[in-house]
N, C-alpha and C. Protein backbone atom coordinates (compact mmCIF):
# COMPACT_ATOMS: atom_id res chain seq x y z
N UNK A 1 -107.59 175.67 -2.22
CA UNK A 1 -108.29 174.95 -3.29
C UNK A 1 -108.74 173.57 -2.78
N UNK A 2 -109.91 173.33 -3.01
CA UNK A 2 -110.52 171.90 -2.65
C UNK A 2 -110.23 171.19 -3.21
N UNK A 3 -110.07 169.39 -2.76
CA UNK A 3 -109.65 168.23 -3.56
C UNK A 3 -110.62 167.49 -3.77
N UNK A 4 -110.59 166.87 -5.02
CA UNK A 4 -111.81 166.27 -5.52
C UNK A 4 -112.23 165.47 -4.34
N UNK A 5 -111.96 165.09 -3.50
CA UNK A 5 -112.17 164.09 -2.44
C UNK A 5 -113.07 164.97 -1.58
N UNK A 6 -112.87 166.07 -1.34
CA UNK A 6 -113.97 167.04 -0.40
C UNK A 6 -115.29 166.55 -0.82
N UNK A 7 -115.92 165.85 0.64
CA UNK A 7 -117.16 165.74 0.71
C UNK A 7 -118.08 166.23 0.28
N UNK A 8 -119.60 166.36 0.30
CA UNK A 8 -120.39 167.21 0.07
C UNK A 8 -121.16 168.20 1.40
N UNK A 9 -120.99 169.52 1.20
CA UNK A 9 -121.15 169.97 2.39
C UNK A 9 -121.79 171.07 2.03
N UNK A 10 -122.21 171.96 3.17
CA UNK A 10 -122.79 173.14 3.65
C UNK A 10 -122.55 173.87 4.49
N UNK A 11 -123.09 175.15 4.53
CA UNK A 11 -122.51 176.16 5.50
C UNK A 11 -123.35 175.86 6.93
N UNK A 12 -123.70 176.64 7.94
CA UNK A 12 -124.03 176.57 9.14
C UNK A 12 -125.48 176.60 9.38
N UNK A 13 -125.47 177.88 8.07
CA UNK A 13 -127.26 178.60 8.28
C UNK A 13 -127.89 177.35 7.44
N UNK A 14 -127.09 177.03 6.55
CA UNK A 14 -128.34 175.58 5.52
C UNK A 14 -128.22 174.49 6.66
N UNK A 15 -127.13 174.18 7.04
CA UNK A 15 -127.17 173.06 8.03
C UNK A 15 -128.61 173.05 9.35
N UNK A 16 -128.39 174.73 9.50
CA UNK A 16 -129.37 175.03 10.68
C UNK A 16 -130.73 174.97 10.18
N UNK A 17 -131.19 174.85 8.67
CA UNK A 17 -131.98 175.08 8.26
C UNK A 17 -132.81 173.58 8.30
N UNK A 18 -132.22 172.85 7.90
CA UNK A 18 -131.92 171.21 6.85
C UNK A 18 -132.55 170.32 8.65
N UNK A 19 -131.83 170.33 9.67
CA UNK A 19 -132.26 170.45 10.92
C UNK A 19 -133.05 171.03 11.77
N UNK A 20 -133.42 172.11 11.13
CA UNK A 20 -134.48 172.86 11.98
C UNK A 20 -133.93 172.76 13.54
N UNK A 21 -132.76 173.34 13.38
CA UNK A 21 -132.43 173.93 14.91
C UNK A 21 -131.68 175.30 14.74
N UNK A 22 -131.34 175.98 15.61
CA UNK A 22 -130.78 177.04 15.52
C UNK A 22 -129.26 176.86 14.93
N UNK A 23 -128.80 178.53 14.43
CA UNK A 23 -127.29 178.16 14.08
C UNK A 23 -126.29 178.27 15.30
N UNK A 24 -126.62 178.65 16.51
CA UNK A 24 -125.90 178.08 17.82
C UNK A 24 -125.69 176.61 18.22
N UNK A 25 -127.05 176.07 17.64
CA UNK A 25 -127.13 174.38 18.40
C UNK A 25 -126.07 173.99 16.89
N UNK A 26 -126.28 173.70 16.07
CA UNK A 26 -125.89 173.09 15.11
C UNK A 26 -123.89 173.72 15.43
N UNK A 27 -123.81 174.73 15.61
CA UNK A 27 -122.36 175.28 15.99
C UNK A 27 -121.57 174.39 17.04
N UNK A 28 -123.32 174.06 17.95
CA UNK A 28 -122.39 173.66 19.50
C UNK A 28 -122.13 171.97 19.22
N UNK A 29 -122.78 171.73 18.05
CA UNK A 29 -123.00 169.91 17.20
C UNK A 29 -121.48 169.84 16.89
N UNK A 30 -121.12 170.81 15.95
CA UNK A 30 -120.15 170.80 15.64
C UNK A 30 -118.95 170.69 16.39
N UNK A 31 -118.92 171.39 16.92
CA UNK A 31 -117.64 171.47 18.32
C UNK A 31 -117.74 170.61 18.93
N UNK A 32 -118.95 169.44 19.31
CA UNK A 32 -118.62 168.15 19.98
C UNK A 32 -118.68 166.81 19.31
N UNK A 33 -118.60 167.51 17.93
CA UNK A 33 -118.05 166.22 17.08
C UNK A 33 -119.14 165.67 16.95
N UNK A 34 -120.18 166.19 16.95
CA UNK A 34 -121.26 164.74 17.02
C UNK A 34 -121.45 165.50 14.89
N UNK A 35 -121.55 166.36 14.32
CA UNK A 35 -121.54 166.81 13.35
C UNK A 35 -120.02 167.07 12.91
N UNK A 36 -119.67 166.22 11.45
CA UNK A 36 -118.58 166.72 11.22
C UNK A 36 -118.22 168.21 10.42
N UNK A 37 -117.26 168.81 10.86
CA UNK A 37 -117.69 170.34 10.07
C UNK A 37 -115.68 170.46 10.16
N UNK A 38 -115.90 171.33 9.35
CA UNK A 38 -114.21 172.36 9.53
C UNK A 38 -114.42 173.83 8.71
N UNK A 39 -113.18 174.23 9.20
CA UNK A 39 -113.34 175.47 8.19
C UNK A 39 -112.52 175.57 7.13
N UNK A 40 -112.73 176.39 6.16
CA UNK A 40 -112.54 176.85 4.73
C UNK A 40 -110.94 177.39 4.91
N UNK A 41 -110.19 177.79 4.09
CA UNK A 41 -108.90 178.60 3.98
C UNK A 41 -109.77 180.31 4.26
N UNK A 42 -110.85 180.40 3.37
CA UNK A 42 -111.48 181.38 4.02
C UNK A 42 -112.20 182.25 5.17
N UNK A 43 -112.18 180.81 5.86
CA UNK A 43 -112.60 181.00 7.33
C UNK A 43 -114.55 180.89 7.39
N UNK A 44 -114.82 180.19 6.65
CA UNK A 44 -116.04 179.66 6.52
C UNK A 44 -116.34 178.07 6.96
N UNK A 45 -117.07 178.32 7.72
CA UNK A 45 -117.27 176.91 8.64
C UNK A 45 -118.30 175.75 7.77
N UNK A 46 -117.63 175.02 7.66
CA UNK A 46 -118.33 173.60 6.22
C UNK A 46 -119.01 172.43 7.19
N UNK A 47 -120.30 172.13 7.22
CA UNK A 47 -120.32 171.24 7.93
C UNK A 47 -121.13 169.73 6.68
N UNK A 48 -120.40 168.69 6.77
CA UNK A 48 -120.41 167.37 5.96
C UNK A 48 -122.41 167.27 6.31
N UNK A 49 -122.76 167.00 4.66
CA UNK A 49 -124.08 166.46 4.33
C UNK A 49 -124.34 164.92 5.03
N UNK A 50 -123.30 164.10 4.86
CA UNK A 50 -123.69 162.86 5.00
C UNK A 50 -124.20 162.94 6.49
N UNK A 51 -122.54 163.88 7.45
CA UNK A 51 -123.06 163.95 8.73
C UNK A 51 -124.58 164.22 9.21
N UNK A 52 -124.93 165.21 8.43
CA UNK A 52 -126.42 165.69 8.67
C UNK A 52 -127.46 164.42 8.88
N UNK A 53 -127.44 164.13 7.43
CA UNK A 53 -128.24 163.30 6.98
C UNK A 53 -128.01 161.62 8.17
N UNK A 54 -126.98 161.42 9.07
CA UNK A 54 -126.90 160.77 9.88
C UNK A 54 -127.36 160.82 10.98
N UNK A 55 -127.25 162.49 11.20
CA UNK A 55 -127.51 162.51 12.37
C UNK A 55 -129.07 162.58 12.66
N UNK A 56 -129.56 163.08 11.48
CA UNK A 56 -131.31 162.98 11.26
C UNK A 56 -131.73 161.63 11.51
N UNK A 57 -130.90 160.55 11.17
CA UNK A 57 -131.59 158.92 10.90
C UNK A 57 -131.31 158.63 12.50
N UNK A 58 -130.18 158.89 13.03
CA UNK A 58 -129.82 158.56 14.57
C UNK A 58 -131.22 159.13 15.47
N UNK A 59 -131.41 160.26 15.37
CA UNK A 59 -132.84 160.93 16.15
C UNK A 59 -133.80 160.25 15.58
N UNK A 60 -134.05 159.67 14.57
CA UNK A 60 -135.27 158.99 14.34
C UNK A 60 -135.71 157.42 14.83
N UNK A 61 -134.15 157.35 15.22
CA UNK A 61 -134.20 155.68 15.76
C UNK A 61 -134.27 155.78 17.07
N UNK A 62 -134.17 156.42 17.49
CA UNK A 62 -134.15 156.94 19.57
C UNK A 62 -135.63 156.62 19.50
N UNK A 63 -135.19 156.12 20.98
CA UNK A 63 -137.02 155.46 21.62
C UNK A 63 -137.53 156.86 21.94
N UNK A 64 -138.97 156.84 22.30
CA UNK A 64 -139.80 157.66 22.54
C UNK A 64 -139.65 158.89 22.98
N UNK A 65 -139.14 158.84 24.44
CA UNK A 65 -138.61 159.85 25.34
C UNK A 65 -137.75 160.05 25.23
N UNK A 66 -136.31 159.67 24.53
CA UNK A 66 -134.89 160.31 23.90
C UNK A 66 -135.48 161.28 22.48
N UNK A 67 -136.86 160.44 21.88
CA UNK A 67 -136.97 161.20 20.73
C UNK A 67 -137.85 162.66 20.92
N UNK A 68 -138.60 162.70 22.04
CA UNK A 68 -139.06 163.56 22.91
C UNK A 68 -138.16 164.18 23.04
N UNK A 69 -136.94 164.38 23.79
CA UNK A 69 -136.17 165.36 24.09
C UNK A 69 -134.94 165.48 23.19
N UNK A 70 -134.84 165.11 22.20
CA UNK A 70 -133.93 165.92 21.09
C UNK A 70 -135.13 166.48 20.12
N UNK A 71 -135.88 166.93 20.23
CA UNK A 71 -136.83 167.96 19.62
C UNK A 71 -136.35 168.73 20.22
N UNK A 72 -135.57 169.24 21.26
CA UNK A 72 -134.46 170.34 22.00
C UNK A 72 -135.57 171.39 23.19
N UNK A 73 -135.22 171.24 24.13
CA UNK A 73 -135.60 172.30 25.04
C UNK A 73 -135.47 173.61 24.61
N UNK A 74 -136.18 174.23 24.58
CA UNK A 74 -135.52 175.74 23.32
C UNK A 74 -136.21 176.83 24.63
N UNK A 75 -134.95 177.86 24.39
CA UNK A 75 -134.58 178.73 25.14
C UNK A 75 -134.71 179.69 24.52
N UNK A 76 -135.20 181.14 24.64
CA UNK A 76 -135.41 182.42 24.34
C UNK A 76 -135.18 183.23 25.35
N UNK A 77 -133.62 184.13 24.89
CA UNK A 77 -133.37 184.98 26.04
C UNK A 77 -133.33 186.26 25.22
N UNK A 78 -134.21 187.42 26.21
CA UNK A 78 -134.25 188.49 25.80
C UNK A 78 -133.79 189.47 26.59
N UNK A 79 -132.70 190.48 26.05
CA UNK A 79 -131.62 191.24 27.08
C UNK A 79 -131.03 192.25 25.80
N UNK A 80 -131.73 193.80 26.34
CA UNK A 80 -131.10 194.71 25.28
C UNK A 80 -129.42 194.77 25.28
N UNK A 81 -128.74 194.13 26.87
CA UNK A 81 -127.50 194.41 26.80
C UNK A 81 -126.94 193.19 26.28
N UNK A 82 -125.72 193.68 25.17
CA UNK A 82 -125.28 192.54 24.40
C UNK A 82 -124.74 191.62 25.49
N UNK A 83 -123.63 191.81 26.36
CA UNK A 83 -122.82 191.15 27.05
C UNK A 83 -123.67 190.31 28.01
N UNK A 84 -124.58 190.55 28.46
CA UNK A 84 -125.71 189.55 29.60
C UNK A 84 -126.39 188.78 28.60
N UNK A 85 -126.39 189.27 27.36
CA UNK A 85 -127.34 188.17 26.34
C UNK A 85 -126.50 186.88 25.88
N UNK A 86 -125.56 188.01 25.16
CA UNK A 86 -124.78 186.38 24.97
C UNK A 86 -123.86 185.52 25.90
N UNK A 87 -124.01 185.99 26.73
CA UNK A 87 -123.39 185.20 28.31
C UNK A 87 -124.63 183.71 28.39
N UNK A 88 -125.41 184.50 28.61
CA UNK A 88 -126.79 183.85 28.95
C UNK A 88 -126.91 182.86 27.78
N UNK A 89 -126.82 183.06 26.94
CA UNK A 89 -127.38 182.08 25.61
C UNK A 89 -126.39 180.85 25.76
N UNK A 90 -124.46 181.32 26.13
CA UNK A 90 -124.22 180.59 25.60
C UNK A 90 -123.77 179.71 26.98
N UNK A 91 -124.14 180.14 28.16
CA UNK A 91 -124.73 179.02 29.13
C UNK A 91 -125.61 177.97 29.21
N UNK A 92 -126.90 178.83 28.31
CA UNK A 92 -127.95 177.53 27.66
C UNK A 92 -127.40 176.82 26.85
N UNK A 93 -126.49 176.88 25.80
CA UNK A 93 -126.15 175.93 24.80
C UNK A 93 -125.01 174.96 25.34
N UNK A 94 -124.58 175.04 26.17
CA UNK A 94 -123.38 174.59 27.03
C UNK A 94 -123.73 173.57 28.73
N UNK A 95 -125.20 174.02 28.83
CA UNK A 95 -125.77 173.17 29.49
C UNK A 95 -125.97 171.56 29.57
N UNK A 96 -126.57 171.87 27.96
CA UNK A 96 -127.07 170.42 27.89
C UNK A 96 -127.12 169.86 26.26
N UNK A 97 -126.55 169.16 25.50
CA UNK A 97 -126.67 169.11 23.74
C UNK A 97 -128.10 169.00 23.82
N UNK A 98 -129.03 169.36 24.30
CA UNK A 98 -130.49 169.08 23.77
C UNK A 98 -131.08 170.52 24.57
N UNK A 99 -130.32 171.31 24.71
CA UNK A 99 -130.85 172.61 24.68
C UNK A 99 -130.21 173.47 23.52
N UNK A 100 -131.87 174.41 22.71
CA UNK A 100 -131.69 174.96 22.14
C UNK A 100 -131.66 176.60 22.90
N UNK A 101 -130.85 177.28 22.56
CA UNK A 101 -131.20 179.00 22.67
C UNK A 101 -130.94 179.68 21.24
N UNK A 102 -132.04 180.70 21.46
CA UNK A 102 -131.96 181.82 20.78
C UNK A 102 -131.51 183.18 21.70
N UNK A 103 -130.67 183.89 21.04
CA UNK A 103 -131.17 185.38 21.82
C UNK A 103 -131.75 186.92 20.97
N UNK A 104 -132.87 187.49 21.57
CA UNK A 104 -133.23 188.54 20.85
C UNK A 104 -133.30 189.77 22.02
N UNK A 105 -132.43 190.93 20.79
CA UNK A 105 -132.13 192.25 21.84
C UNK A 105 -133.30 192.61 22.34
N UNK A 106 -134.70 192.61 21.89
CA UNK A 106 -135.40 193.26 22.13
C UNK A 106 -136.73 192.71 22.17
N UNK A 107 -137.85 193.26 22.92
CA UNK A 107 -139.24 192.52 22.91
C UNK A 107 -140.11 192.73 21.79
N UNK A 108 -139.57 192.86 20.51
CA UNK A 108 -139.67 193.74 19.28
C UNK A 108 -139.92 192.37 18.76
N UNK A 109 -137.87 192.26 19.02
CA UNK A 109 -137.22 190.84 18.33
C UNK A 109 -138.03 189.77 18.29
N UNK A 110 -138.53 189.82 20.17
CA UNK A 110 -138.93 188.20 20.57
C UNK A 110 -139.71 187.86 20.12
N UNK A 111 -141.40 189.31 20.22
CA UNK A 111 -142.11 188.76 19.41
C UNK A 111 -142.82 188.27 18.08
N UNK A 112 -141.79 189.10 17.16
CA UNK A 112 -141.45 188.61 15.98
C UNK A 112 -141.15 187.32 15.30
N UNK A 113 -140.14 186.31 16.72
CA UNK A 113 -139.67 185.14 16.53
C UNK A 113 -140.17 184.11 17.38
N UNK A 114 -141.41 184.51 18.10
CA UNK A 114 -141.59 183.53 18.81
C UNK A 114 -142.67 182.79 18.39
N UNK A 115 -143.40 182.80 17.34
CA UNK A 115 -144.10 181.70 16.54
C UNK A 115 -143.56 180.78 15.64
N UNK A 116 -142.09 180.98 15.55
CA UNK A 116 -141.42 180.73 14.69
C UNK A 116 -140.67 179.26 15.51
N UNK A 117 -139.72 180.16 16.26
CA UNK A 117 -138.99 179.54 17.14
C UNK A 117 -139.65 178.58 18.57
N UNK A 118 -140.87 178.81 19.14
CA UNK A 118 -141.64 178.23 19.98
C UNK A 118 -140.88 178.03 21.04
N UNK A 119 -140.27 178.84 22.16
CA UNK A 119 -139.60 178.50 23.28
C UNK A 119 -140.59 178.13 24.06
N UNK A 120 -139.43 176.70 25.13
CA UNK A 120 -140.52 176.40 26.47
C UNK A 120 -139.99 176.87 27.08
N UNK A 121 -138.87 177.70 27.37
CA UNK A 121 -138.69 178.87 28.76
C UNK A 121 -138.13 180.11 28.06
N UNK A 122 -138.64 181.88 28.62
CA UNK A 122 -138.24 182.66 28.31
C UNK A 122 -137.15 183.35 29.67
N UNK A 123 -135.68 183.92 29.05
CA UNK A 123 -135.30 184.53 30.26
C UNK A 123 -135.62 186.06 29.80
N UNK A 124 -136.25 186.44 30.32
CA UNK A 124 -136.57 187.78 29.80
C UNK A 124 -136.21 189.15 31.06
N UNK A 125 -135.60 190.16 30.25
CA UNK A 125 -134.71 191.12 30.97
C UNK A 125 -135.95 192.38 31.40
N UNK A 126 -136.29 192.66 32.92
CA UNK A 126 -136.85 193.62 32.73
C UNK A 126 -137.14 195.00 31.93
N UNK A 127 -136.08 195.29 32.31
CA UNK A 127 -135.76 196.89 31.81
C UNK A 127 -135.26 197.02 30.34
N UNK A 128 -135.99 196.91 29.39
CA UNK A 128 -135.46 197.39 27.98
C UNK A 128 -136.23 198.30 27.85
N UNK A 129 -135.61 199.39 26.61
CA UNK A 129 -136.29 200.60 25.95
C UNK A 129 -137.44 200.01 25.14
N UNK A 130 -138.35 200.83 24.80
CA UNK A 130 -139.42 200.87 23.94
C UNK A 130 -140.46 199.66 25.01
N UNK A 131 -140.98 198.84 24.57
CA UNK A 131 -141.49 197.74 25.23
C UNK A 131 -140.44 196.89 26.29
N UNK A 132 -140.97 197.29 27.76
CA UNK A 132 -139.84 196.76 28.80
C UNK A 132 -140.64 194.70 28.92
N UNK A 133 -139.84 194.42 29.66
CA UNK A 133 -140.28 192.71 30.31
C UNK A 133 -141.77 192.66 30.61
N UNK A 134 -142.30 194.01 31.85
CA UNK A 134 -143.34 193.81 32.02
C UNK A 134 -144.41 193.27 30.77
N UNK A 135 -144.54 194.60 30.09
CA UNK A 135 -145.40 194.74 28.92
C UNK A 135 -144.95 193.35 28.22
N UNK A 136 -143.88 193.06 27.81
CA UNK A 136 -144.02 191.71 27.00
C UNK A 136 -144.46 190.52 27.75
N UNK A 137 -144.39 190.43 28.92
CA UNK A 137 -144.71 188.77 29.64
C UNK A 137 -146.22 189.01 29.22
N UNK A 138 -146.99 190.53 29.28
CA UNK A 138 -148.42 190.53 29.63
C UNK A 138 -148.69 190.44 28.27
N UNK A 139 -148.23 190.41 27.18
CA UNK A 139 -148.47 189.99 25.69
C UNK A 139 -148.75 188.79 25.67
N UNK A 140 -147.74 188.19 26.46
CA UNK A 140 -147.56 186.21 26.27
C UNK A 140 -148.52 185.89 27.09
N UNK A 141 -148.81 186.24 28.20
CA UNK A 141 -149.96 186.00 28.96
C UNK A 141 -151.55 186.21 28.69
N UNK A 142 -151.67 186.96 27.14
CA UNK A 142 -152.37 187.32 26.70
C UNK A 142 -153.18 186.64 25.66
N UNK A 143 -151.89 185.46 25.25
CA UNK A 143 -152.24 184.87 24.08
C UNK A 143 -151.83 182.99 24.49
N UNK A 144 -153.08 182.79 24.35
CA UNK A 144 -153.16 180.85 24.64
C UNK A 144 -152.25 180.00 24.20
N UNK A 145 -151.73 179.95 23.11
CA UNK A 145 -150.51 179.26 22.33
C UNK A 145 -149.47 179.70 23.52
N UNK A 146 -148.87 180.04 24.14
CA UNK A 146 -148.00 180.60 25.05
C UNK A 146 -148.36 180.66 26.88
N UNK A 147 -149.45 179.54 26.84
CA UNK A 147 -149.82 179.24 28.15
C UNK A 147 -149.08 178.49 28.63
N UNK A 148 -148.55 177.44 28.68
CA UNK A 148 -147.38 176.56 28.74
C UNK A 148 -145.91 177.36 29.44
N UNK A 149 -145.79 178.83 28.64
CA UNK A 149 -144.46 179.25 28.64
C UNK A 149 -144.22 179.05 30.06
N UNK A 150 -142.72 178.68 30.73
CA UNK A 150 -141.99 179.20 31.68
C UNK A 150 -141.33 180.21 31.28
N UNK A 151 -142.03 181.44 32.09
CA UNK A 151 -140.94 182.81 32.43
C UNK A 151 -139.92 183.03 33.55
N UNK A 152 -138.89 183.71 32.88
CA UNK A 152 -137.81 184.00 34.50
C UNK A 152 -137.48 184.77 33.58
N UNK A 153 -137.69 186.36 35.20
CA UNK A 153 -137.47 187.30 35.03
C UNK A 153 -136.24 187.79 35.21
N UNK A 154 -135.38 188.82 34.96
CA UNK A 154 -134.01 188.82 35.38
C UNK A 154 -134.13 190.26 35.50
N UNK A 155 -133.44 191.16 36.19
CA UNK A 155 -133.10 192.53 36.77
C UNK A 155 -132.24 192.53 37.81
N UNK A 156 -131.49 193.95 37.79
CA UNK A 156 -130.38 194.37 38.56
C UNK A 156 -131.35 195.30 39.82
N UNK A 157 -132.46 195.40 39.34
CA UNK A 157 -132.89 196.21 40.33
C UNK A 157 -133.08 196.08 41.60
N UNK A 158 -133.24 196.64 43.12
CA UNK A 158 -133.20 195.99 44.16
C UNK A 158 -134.86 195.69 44.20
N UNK A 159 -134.55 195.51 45.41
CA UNK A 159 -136.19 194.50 45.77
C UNK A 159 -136.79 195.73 46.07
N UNK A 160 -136.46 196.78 46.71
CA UNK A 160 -137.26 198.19 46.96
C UNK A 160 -137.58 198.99 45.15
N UNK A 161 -136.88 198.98 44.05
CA UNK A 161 -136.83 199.15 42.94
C UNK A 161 -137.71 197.91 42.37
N UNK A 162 -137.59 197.43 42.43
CA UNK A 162 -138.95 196.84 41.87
C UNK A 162 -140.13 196.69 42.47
N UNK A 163 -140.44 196.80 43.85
CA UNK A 163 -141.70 196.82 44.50
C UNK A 163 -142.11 198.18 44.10
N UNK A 164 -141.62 199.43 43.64
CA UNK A 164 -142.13 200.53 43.62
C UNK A 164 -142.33 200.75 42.45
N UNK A 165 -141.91 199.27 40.98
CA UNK A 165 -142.53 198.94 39.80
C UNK A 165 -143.52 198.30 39.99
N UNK A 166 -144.34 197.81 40.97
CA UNK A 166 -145.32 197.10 41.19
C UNK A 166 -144.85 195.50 41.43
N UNK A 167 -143.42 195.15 41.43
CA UNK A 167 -143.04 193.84 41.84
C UNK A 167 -142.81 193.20 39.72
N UNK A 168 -142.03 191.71 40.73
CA UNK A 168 -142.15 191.27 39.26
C UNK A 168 -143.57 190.40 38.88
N UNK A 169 -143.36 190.47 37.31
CA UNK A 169 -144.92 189.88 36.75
C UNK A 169 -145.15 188.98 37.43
N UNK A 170 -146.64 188.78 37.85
CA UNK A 170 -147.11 187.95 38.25
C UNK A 170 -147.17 186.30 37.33
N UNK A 171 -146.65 185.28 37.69
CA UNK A 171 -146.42 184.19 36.83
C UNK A 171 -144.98 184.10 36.08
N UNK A 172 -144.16 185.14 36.92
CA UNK A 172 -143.19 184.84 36.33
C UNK A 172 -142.15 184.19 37.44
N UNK A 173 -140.99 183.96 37.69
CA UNK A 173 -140.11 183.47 38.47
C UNK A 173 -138.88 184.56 38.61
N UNK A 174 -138.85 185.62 39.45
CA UNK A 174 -137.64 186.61 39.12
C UNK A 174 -135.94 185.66 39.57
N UNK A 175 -135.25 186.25 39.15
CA UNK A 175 -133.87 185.83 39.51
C UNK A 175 -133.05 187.41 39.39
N UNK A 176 -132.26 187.86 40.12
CA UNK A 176 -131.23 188.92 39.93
C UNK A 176 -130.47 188.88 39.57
N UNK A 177 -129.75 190.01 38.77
CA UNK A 177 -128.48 189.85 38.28
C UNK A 177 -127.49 190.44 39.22
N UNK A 178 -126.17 189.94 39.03
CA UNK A 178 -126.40 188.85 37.90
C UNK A 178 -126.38 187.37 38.05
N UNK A 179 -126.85 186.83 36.82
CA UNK A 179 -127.27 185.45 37.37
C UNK A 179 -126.03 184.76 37.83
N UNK A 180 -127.26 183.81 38.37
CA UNK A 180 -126.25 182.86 38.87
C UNK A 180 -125.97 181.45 38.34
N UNK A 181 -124.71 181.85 36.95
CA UNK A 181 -124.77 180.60 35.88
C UNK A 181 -125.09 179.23 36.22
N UNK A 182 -124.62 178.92 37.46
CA UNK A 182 -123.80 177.24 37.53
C UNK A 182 -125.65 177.25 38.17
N UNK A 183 -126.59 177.80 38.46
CA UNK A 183 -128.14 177.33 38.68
C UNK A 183 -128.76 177.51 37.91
N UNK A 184 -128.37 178.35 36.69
CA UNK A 184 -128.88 178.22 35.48
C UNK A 184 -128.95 176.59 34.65
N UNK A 185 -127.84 176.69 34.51
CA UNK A 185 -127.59 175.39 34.40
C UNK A 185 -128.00 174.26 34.58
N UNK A 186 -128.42 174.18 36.29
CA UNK A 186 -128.52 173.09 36.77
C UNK A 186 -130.10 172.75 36.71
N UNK A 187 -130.89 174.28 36.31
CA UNK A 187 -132.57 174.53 36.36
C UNK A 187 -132.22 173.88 34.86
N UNK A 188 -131.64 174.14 34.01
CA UNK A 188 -131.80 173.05 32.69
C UNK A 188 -131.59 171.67 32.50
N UNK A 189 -130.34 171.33 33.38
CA UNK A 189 -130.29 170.10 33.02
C UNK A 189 -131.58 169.41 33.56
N UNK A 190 -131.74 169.95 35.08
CA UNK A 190 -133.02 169.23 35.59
C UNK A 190 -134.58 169.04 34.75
N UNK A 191 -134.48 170.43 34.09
CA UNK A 191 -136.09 170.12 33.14
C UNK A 191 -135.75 169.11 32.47
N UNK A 192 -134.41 168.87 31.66
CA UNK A 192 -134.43 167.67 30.75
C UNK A 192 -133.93 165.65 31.57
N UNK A 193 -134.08 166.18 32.91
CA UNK A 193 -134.86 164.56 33.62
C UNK A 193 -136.23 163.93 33.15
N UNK A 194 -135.82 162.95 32.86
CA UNK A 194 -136.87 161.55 32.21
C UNK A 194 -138.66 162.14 33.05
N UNK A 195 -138.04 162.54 34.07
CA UNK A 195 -139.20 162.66 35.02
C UNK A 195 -139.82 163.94 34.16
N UNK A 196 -139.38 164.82 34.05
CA UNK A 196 -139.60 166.56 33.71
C UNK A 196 -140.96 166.09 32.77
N UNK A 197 -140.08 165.15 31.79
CA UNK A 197 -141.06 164.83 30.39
C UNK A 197 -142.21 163.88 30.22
N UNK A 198 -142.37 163.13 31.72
CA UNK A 198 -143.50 162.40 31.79
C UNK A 198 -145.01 163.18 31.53
């Protein structure tokens, strides 16, 4: 039972909403304290309004290029296998507090959410059912709003297995699996150097 003293608060998805960031970033806010949150006796995660509403006025007072890069580097990783997806995502969110990720199983998912969500890098998994990597990079490559994108491709396949797919997309950056986190990483923190954003 709550005490009249309980703040005024919200759940994760309004928080994620109220912010316009994902409910991973706002999760990973939480866990480093920069958002105050706890959970319920029910096991429902509460995160404090005022916090919000602070942390909105704090990003608005950041100079130019701090306010530039908490608009969040946003990440879109697409991987039909659950376990490489959410590995992957939650390396991006663990990178850097000003990286956002999403992950979607499928090239169904992505492009469903990617007018929505607007990633500046996709990690996108060759080999899925229905529409594979190829066919989706050549969607994004297809359409101008998405000229900008950085792609990196990811597959288990060998280098003889994919040359006899015709190689990876052209304009994209392949990497093999499996990745290799701690350069994942380090390819993020580096985009978000002062320099990256000049």
């Amino acid at each position: 039972m709550a005490s009249l003293s309980t703040p005024a608060c919200c759940g994760t998805s309004k928080a994620a909403e109220l912010l316009q960031l994902s409910v991973g970033t706002v999760q990973s806010l939480a866990d480093k304290k920069i958002l105050h949150a706890w959970i319920t006796q029910g096991g429902h995660r509460r995160i404090s309004l005022e916090s919000i509403q602070n942390y909105q006025l704090q990003q608005q007072k950041l100079p130019a290029l701090e306010r530039l890069m908490s608009e969040r580097l946003k990440v879109m990783v697409v991987d039909d296998d659950a376990v490489s997806r959410h590995l992957l995502q939650d390396t991006c969110l663990s990178a850097h507090p000003h990286v956002d990720c999403c992950a979607m199983a499928s090239a169904i998912e992505a492009l469903l959410h990617l007018p929505v969500f607007r990633p500046h890098i996709m990690l996108i998994d060759l080999l899925m059912p229905k529409v594979d990597g190829w066919e989706l990079i050549k969607r994004l490559q297809q359409n101008e709003d998405f000229s900008k994108l950085q792609i990196i491709t990811l597959s288990a396949l060998s280098l003889a297995e994919l040359k006899d797919r015709g190689g990876p997309p052209i304009g994209s950056r392949f990497i093999a699996k499996p990745v290799d986190l701690g350069w994942l990483r380090g390819y993020l923190v580096g985009l978000l150097a002062p320099q990256a954003w000049a």
